[in-house]
Protein backbone atom coordinates (compact mmCIF):
# COMPACT_ATOMS: atom_id res chain seq x y z
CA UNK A 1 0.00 0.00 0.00
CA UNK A 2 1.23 3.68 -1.14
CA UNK A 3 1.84 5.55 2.24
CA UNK A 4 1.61 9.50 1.43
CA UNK A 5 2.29 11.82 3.79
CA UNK A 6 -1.16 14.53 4.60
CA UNK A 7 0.51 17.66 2.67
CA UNK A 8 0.43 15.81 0.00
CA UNK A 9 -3.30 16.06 -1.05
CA UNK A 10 -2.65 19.57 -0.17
CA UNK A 11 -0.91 19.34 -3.78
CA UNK A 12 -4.25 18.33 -5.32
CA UNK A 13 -5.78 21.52 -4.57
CA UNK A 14 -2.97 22.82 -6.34
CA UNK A 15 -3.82 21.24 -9.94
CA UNK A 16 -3.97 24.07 -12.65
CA UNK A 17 -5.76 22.03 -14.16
CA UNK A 18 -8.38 21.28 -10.95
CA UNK A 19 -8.28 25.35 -10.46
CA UNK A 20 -9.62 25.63 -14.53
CA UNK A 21 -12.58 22.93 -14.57
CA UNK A 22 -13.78 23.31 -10.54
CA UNK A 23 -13.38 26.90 -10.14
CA UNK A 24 -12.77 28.86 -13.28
CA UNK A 25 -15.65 27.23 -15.58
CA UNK A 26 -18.05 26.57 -12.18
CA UNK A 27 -18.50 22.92 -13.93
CA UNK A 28 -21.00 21.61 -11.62
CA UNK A 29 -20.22 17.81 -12.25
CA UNK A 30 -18.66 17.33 -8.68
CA UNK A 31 -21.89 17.93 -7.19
CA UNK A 32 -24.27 15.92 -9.87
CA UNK A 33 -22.28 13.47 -9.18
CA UNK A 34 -22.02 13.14 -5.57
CA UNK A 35 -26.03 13.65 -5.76
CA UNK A 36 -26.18 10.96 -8.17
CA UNK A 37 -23.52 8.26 -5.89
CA UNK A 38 -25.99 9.66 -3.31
CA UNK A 39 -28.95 8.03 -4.98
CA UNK A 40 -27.08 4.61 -5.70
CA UNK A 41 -26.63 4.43 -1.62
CA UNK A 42 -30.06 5.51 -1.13
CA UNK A 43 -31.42 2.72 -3.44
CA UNK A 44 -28.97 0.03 -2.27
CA UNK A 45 -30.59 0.65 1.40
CA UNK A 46 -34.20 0.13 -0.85
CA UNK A 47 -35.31 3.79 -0.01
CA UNK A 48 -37.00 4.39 -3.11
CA UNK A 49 -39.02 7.49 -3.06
CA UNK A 50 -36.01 9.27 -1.31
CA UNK A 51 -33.54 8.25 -3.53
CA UNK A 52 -35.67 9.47 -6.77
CA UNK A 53 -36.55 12.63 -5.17
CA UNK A 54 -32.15 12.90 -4.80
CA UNK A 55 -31.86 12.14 -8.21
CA UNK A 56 -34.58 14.25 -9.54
CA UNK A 57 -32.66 17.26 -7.68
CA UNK A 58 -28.91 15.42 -9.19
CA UNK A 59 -30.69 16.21 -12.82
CA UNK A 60 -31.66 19.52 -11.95
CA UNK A 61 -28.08 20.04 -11.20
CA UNK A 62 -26.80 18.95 -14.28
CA UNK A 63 -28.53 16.60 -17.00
CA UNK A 64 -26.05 14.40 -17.60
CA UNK A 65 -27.18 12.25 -14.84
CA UNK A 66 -30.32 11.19 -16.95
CA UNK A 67 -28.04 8.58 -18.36
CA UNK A 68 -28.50 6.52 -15.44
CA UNK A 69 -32.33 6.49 -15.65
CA UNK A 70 -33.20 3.53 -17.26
CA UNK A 71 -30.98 1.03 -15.27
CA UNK A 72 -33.03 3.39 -12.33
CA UNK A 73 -36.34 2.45 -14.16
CA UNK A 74 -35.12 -1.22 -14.38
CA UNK A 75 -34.30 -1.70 -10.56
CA UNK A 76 -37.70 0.38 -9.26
CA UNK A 77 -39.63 -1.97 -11.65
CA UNK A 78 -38.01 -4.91 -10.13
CA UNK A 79 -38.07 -3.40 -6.15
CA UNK A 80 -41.56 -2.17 -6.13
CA UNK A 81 -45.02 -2.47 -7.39
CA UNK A 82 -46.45 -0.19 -10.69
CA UNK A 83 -48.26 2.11 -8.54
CA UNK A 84 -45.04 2.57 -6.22
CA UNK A 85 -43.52 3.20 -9.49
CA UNK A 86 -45.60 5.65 -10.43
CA UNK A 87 -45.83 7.47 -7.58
CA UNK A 88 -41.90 7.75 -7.15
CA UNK A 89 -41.73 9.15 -10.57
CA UNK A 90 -45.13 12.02 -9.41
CA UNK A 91 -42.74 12.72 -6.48
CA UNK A 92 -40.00 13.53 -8.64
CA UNK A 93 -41.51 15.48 -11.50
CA UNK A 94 -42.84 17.49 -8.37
CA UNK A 95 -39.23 18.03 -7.29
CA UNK A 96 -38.51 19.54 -11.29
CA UNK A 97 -41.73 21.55 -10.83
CA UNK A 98 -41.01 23.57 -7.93
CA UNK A 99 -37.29 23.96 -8.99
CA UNK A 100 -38.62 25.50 -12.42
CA UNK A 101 -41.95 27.50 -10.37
CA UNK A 102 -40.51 30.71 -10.32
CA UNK A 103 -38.61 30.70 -13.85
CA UNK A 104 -42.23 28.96 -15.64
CA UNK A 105 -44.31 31.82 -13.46
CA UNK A 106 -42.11 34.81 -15.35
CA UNK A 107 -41.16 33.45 -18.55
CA UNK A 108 -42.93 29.98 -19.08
CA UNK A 109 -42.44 29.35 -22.93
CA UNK A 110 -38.78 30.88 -23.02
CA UNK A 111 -37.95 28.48 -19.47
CA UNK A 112 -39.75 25.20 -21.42
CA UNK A 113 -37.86 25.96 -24.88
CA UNK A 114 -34.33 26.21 -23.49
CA UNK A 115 -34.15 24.47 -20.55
CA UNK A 116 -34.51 21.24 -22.51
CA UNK A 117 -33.27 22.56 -25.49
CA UNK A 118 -31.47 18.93 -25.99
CA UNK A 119 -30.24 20.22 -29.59
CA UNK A 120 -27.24 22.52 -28.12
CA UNK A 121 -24.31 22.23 -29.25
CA UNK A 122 -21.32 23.36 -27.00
CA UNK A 123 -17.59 24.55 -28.06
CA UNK A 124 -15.17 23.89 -25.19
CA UNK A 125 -11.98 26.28 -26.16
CA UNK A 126 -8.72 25.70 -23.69
């Protein structure tokens, strides 16, 4: 086993390259994805509803995380009944509403048309 002494994480923090993606371009895949290893644990533990609403706020965080839906689909399909289903999936489009309530209430058909605008294209320059 690789012994390291403490400072030496310090050095991590360090990273140019850390500084650039974490705190010069605000990417906000660190916390999608701890939501999203959040909602693995709360689904290994068979708290269903809880870990949907998690992941319902993970992909209001950042979309990306829709990628693990249909395994998601798969294992509540398998762990509960069609109307637990069901209602798991009301509890998180609930969770999507009330994040989007106050952009839908001022500018509903601008909010709908680019918020899911899946058709973006984006140009990463280093």
């Amino acid at each position: 086993m690789l012994q390291l002494p403490w400072w030496a994480l310090c050095l991590l923090c360090l990273s140019k390259r850390v500084h650039s993606i974490f705190v010069l371009r605000l990417f906000n895949d660190c916390v999608a994805v701890a939501l999203a290893h959040a909602t693995i644990a709360l689904l290994l533990y068979e708290h269903w509803y809880l870990g949907l609403i998690v992941f319902s706020v993970a992909v209001s965080v950042k979309m990306n995380v829709l990628l693990y839906a249909p395994s998601l689909l798969l294992l509540m399909l398998k762990g509960m009944s069609i109307r637990g289903v069901l209602s798991a999936l009301s509890a998180a489009a609930l969770v999507q509403v009330l994040f989007g309530f106050p952009f839908l209430i001022s500018y509903p058909f601008e909010y709908i048309s680019k918020a899911f605008d899946l058709g973006r294209v984006f140009i990463h320059f280093w």
